[in-house]
C-alpha atoms as a PDB file:
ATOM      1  CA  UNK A   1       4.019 -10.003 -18.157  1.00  0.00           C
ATOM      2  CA  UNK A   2       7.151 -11.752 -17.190  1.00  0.00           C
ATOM      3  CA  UNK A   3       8.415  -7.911 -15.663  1.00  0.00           C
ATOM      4  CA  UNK A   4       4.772  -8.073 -13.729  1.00  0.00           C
ATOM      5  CA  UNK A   5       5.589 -11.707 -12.282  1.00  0.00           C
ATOM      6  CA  UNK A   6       9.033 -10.819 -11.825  1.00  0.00           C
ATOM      7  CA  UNK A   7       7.908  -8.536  -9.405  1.00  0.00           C
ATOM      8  CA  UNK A   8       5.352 -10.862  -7.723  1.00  0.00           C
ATOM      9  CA  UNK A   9       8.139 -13.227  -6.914  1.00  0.00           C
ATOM     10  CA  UNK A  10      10.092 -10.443  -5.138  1.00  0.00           C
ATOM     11  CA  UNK A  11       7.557 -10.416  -2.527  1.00  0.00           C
ATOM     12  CA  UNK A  12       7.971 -14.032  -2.669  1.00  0.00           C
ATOM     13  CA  UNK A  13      12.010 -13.570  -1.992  1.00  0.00           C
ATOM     14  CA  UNK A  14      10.891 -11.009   0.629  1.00  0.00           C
ATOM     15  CA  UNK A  15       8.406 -13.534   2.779  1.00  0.00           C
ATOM     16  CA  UNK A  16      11.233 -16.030   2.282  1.00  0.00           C
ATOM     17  CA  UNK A  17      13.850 -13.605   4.093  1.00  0.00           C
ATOM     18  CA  UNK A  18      11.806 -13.096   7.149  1.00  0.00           C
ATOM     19  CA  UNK A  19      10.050 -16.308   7.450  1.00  0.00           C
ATOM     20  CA  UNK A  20      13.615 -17.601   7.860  1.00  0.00           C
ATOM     21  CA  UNK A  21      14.550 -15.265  10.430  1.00  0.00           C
ATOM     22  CA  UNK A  22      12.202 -14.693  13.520  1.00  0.00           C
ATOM     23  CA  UNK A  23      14.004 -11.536  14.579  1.00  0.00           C
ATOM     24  CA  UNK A  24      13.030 -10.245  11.694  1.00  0.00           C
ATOM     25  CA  UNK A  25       8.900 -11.385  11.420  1.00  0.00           C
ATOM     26  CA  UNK A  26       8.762 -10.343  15.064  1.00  0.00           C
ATOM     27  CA  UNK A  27       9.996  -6.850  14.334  1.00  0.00           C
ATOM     28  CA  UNK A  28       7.793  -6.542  11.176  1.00  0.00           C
ATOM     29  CA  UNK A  29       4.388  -7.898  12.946  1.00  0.00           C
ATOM     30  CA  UNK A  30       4.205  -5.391  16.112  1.00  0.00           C
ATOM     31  CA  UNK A  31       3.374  -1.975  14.317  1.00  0.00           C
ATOM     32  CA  UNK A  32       1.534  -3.732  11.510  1.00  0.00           C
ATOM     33  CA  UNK A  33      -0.553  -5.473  14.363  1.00  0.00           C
ATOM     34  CA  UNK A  34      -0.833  -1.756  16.151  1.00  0.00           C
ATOM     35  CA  UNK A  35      -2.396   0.183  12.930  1.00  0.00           C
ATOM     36  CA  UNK A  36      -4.475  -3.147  12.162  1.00  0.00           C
ATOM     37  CA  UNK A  37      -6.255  -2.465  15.724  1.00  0.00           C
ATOM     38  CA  UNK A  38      -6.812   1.325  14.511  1.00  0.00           C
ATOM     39  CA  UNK A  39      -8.068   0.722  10.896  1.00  0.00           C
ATOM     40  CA  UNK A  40     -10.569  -1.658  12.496  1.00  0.00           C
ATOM     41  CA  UNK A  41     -12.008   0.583  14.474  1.00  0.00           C
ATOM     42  CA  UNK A  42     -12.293   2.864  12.137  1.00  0.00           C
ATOM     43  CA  UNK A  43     -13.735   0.774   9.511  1.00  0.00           C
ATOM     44  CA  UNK A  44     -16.462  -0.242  12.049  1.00  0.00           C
ATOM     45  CA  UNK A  45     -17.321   3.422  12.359  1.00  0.00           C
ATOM     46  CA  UNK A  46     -17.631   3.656   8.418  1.00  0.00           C
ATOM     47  CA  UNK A  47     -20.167   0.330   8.666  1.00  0.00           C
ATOM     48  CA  UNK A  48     -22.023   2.175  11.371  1.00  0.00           C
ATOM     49  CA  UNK A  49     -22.620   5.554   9.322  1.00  0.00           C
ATOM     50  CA  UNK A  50     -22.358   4.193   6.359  1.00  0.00           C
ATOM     51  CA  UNK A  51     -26.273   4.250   5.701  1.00  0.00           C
ATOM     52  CA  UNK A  52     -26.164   8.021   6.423  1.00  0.00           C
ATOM     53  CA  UNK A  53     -23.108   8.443   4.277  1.00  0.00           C
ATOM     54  CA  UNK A  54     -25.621   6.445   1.243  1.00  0.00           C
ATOM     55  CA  UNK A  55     -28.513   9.387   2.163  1.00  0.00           C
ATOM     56  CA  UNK A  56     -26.398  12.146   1.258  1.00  0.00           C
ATOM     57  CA  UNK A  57     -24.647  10.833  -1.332  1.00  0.00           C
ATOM     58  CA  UNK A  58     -27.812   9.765  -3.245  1.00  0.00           C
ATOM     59  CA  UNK A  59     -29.991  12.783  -2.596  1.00  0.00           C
ATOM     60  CA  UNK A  60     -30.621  12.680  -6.382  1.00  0.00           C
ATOM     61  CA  UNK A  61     -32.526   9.796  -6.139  1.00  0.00           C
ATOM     62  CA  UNK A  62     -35.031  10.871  -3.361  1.00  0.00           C
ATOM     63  CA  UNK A  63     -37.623  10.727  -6.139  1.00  0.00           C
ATOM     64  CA  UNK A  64     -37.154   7.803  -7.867  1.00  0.00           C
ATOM     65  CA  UNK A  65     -38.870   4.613  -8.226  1.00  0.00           C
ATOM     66  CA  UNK A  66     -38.293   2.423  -4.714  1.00  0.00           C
ATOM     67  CA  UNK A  67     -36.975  -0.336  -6.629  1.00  0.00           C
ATOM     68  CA  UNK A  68     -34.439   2.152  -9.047  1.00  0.00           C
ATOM     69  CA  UNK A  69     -33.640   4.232  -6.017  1.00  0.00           C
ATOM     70  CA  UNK A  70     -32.342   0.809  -4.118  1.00  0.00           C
ATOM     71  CA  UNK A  71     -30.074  -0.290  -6.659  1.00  0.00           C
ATOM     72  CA  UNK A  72     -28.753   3.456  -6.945  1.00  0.00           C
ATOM     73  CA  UNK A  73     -28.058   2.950  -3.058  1.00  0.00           C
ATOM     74  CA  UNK A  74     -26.513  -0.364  -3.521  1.00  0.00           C
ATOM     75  CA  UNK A  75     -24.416   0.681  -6.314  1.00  0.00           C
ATOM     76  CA  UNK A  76     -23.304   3.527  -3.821  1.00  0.00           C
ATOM     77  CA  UNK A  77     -22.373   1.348  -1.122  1.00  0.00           C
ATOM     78  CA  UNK A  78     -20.258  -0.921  -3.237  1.00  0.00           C
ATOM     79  CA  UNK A  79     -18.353   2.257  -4.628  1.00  0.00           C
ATOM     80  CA  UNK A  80     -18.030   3.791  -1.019  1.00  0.00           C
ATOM     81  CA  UNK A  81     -16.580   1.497   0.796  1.00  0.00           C
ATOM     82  CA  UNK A  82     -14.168  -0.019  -2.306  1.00  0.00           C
ATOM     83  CA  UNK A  83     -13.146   3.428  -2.038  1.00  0.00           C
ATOM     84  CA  UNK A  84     -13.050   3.150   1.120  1.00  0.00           C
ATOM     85  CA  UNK A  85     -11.134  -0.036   0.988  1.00  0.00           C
ATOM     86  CA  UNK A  86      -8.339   1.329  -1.403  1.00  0.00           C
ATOM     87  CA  UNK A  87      -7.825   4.048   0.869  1.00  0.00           C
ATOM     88  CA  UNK A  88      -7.258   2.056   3.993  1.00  0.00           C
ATOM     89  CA  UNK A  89      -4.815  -0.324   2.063  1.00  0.00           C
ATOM     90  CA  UNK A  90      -2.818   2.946   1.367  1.00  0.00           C
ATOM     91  CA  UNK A  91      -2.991   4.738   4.439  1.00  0.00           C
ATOM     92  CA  UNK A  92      -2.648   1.503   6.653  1.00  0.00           C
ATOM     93  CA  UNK A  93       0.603   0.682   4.573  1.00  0.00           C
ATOM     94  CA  UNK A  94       2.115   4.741   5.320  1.00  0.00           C
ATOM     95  CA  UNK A  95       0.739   4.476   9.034  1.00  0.00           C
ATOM     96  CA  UNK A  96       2.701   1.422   9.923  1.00  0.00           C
ATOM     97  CA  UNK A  97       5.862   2.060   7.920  1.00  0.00           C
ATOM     98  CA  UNK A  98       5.534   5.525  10.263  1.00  0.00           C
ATOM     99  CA  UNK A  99       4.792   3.556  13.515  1.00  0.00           C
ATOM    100  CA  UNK A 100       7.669   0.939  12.697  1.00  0.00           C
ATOM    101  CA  UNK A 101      10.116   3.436  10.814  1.00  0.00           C
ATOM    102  CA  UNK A 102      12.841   2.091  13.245  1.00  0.00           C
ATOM    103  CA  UNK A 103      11.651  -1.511  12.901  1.00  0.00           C
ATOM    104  CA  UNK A 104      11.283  -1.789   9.385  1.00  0.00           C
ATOM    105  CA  UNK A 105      14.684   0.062   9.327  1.00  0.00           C
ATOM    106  CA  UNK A 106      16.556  -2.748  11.330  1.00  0.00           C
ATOM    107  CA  UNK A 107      15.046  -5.211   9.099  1.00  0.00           C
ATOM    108  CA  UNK A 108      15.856  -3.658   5.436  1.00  0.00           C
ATOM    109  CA  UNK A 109      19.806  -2.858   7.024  1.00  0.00           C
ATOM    110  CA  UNK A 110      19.996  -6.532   8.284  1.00  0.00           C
ATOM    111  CA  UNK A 111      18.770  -7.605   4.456  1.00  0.00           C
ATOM    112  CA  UNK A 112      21.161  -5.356   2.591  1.00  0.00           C
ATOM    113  CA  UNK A 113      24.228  -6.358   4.848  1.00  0.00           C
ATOM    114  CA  UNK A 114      23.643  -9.588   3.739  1.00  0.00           C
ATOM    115  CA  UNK A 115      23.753  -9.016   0.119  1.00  0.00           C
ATOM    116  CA  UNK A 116      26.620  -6.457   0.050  1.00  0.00           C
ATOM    117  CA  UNK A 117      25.501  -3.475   1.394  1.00  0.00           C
ATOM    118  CA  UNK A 118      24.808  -0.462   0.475  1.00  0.00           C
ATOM    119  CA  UNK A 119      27.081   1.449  -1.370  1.00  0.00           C
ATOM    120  CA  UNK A 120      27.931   5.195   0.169  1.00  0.00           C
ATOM    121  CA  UNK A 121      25.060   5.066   2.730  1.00  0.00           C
ATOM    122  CA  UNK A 122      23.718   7.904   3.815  1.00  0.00           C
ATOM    123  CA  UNK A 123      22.935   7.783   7.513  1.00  0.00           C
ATOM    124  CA  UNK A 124      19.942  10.493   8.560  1.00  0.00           C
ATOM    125  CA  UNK A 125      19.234  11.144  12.327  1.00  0.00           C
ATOM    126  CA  UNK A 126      16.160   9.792  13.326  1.00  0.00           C
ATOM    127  CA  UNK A 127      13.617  12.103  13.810  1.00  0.00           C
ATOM    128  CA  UNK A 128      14.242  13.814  10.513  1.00  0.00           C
ATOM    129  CA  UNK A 129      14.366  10.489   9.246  1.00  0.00           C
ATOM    130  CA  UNK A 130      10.821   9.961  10.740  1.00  0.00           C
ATOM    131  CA  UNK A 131       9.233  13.674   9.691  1.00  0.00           C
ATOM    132  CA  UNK A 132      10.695  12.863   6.132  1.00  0.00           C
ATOM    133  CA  UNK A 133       8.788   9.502   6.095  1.00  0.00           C
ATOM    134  CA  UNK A 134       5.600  11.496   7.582  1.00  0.00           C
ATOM    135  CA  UNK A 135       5.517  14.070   5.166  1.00  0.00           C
ATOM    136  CA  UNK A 136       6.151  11.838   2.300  1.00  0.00           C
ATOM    137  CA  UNK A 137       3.370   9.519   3.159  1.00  0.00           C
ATOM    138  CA  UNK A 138       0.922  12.244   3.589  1.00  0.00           C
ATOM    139  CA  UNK A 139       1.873  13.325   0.152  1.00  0.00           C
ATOM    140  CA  UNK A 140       1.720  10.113  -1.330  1.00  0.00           C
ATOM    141  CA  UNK A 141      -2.113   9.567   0.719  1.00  0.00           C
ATOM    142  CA  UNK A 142      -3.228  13.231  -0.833  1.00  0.00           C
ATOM    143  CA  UNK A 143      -2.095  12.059  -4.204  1.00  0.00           C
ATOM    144  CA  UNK A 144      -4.286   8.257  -3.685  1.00  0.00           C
ATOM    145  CA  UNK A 145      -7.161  10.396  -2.777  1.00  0.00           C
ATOM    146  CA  UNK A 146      -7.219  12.755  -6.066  1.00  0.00           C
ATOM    147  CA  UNK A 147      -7.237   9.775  -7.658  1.00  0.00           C
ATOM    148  CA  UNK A 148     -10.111   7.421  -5.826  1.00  0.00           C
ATOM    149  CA  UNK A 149     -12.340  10.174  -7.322  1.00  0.00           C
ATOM    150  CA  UNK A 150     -12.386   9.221 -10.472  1.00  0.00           C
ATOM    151  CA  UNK A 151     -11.879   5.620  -9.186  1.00  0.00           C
ATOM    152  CA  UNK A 152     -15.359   6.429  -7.234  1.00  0.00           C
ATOM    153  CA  UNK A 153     -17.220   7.551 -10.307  1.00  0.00           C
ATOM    154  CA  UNK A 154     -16.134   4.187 -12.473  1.00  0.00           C
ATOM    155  CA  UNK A 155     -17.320   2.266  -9.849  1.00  0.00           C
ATOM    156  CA  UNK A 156     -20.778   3.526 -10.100  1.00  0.00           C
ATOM    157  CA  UNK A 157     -21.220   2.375 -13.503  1.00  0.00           C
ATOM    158  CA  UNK A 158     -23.355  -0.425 -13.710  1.00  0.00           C
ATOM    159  CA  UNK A 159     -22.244  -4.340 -14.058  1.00  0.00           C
ATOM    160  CA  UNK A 160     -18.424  -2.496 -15.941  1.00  0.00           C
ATOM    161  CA  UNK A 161     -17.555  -0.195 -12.918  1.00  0.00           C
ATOM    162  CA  UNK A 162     -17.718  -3.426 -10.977  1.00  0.00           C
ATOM    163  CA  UNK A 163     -15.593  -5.145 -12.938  1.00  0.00           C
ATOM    164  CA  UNK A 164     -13.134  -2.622 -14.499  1.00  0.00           C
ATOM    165  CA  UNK A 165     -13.401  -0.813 -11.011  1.00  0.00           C
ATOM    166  CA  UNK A 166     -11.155  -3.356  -9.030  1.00  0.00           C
ATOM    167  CA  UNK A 167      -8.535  -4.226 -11.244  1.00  0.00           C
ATOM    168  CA  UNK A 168      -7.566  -0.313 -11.772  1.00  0.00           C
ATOM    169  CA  UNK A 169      -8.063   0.253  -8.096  1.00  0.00           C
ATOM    170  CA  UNK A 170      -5.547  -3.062  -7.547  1.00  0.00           C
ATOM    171  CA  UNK A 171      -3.679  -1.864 -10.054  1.00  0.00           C
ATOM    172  CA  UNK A 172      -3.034   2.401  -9.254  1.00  0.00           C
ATOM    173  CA  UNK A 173      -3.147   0.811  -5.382  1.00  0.00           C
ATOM    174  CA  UNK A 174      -0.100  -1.423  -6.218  1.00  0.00           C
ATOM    175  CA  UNK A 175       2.264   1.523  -7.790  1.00  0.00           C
ATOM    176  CA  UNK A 176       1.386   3.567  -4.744  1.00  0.00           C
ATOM    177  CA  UNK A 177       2.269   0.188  -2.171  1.00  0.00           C
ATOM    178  CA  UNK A 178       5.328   0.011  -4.376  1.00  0.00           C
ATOM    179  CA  UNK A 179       6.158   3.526  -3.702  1.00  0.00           C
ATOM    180  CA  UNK A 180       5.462   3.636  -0.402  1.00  0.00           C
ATOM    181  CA  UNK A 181       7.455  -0.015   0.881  1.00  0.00           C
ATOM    182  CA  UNK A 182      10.535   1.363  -0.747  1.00  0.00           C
ATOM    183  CA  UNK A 183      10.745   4.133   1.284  1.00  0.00           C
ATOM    184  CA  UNK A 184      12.859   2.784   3.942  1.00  0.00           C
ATOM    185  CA  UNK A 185      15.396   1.467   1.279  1.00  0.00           C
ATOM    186  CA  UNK A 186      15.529   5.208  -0.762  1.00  0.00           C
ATOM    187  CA  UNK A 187      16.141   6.817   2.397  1.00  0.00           C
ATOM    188  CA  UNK A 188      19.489   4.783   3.236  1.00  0.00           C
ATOM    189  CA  UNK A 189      20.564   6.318   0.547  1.00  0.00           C
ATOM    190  CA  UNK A 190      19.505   9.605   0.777  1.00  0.00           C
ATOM    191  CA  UNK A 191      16.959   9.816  -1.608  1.00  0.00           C
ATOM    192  CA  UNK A 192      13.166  11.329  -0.863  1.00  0.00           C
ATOM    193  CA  UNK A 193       9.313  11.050  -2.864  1.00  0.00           C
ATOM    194  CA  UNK A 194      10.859  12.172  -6.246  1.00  0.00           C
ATOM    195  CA  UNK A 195      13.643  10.097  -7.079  1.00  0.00           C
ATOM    196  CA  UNK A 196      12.018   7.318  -5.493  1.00  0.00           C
ATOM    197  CA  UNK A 197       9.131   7.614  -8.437  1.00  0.00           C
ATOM    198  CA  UNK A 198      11.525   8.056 -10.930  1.00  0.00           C
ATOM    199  CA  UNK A 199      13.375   5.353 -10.098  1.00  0.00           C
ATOM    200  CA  UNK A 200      10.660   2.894  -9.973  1.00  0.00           C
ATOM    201  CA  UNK A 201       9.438   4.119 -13.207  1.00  0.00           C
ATOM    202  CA  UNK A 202      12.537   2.356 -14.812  1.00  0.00           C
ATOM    203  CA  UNK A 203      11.493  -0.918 -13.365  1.00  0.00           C
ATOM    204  CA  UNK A 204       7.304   0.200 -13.596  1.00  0.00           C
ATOM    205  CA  UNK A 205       6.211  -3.220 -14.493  1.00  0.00           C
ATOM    206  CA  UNK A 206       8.105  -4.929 -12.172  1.00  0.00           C
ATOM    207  CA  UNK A 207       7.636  -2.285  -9.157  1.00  0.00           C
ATOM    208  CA  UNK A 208       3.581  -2.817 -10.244  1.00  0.00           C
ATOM    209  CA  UNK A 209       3.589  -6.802  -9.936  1.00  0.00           C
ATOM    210  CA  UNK A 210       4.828  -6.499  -6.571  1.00  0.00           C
ATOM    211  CA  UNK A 211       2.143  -4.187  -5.592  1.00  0.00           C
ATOM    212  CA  UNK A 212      -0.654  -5.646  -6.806  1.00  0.00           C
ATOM    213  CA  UNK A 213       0.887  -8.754  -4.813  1.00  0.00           C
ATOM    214  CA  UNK A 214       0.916  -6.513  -1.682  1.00  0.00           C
ATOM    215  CA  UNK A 215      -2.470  -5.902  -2.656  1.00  0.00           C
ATOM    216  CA  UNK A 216      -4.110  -8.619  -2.652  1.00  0.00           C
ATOM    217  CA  UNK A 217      -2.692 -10.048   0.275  1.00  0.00           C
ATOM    218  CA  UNK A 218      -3.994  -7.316   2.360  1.00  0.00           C
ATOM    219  CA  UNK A 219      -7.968  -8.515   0.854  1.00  0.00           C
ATOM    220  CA  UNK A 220      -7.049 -11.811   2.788  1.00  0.00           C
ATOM    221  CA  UNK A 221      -7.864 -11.055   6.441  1.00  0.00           C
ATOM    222  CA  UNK A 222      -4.824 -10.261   8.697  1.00  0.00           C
ATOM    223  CA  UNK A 223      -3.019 -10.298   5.126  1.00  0.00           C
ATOM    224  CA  UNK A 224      -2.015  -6.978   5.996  1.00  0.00           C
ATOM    225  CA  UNK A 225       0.019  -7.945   9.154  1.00  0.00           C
ATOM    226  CA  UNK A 226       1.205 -11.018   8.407  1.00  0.00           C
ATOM    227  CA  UNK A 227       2.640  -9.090   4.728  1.00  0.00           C
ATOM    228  CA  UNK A 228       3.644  -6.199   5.809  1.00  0.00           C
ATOM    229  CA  UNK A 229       7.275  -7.482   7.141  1.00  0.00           C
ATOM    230  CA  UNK A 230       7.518  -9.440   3.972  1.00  0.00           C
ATOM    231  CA  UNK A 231       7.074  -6.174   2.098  1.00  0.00           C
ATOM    232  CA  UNK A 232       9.380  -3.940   3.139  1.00  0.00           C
ATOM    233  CA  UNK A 233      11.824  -6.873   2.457  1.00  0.00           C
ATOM    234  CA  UNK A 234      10.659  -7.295  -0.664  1.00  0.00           C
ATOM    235  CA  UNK A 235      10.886  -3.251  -1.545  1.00  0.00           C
ATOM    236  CA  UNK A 236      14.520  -3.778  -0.034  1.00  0.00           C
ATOM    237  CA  UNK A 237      14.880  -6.163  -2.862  1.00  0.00           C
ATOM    238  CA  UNK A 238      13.346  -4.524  -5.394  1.00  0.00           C
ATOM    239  CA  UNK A 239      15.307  -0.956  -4.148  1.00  0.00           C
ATOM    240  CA  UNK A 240      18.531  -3.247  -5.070  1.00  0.00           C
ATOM    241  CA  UNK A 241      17.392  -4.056  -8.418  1.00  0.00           C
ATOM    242  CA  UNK A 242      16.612  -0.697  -9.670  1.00  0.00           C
ATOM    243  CA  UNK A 243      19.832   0.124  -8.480  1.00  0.00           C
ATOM    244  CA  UNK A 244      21.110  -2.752 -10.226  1.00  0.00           C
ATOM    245  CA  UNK A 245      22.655  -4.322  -7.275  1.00  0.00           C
ATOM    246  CA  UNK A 246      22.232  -7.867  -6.343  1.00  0.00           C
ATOM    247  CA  UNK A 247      19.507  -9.764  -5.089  1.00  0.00           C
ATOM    248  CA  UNK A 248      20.165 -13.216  -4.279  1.00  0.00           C
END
């Protein structure tokens, strides 16, 4: 537990750095406040169809009792749109680090110069620096989505998918936020998807806690934007520490 909190206060560290420099919140908060204004809207389509969505996904239940049939539909619901939920943490978090690649970059170089920089930096033109980030965070969304299945079917159990449903969604959600805010710290040093994951796997408990941080601050509403700068500071920090640099 004390690797898990240790990572929780390195989004701590990370708010700290760009709370106390508005150059560097004001970079962070325009593309997080551009993909917030798409995921809304398509969230409010999912609300709209959402019904329909419960009609085919329940067909099994046509028959049943009304009363056995409703809860089946509830239960549905719940599991749909946590699903749902999951996924748009995920894919908001790879859609703005996309939208703000140069942003986030200025922020995370601005960090590291600070502490030392960054030993034999690799510097990659931009838009290969941008289709590397693109493909990687469709891989890492494709990967999120093989998993939500099985994610999906605990969360249809009844009374235990609720419960246990959450906290492994929060939990395989934070690795992948991990993963994902550390991008723009790997890449200054020329490393993609793979060594990235391997490299976090030497500081997994640590590189979780932060995550599930990230996590739950998106639940909050506007948590997303208001984190996201905060984040990628944060995976600048925790970038350092698997690389054993320092971080204060």
């Amino acid at each position: 537990m004390k690797d898990f909190f240790e990572g929780v206060k390195l989004l701590g560290q990370g708010l700290k750095r760009v709370g106390t420099h508005p150059k560097r919140l004001f970079l962070g908060l325009i593309p997080a406040f551009l993909s917030l204004v798409l995921f809304t809207i398509l969230f409010a389509v999912l609300i709209i169809f959402l019904g329909d969505i419960i009609d085919v996904a329940t067909w099994y239940a046509r028959d049943w009792s009304s009363a056995l049939r409703g809860t089946v539909e509830v239960l549905t619901g719940v599991a749909i749109l946590g699903i749902a939920g999951l996924l748009a943490i995920l894919s908001y978090t790879a859609v703005t680090l996309a939208i703000g690649d140069p942003f986030y970059e200025a922020i995370a170089e601005s960090i590291e110069d600070e502490l030392g920089g960054v030993p034999d930096e690799v510097n990659t033109p931009f838009f290969a620096a941008m289709m590397r980030s693109l493909r990687d965070s469709g891989r890492l969304i494709l990967t999120t989505l093989v998993i939500a299945i099985p994610l999906f079917v605990v969360g249809l159990i009844p009374v235990i998918g609720q419960v246990v449903g959450p906290v492994l969604g929060a939990l395989v959600g934070g690795w992948f936020l991990s993963v994902e805010v550390t991008g723009v710290a790997f890449y200054r040093r020329g490393l993609g998807l793979k060594e990235r994951r391997r490299l976090l796997r030497t500081q997994r408990k640590t590189a979780i806690g932060f995550g599930v941080a990230i996590f739950l601050c998106f639940l909050i509403p506007l948590g997303g934007v208001l984190i996201m700068p905060a984040a990628v500071a944060g995976g600048t920090l925790l970038t350092r520490k698997v690389f054993g640099l320092p971080i204060n």
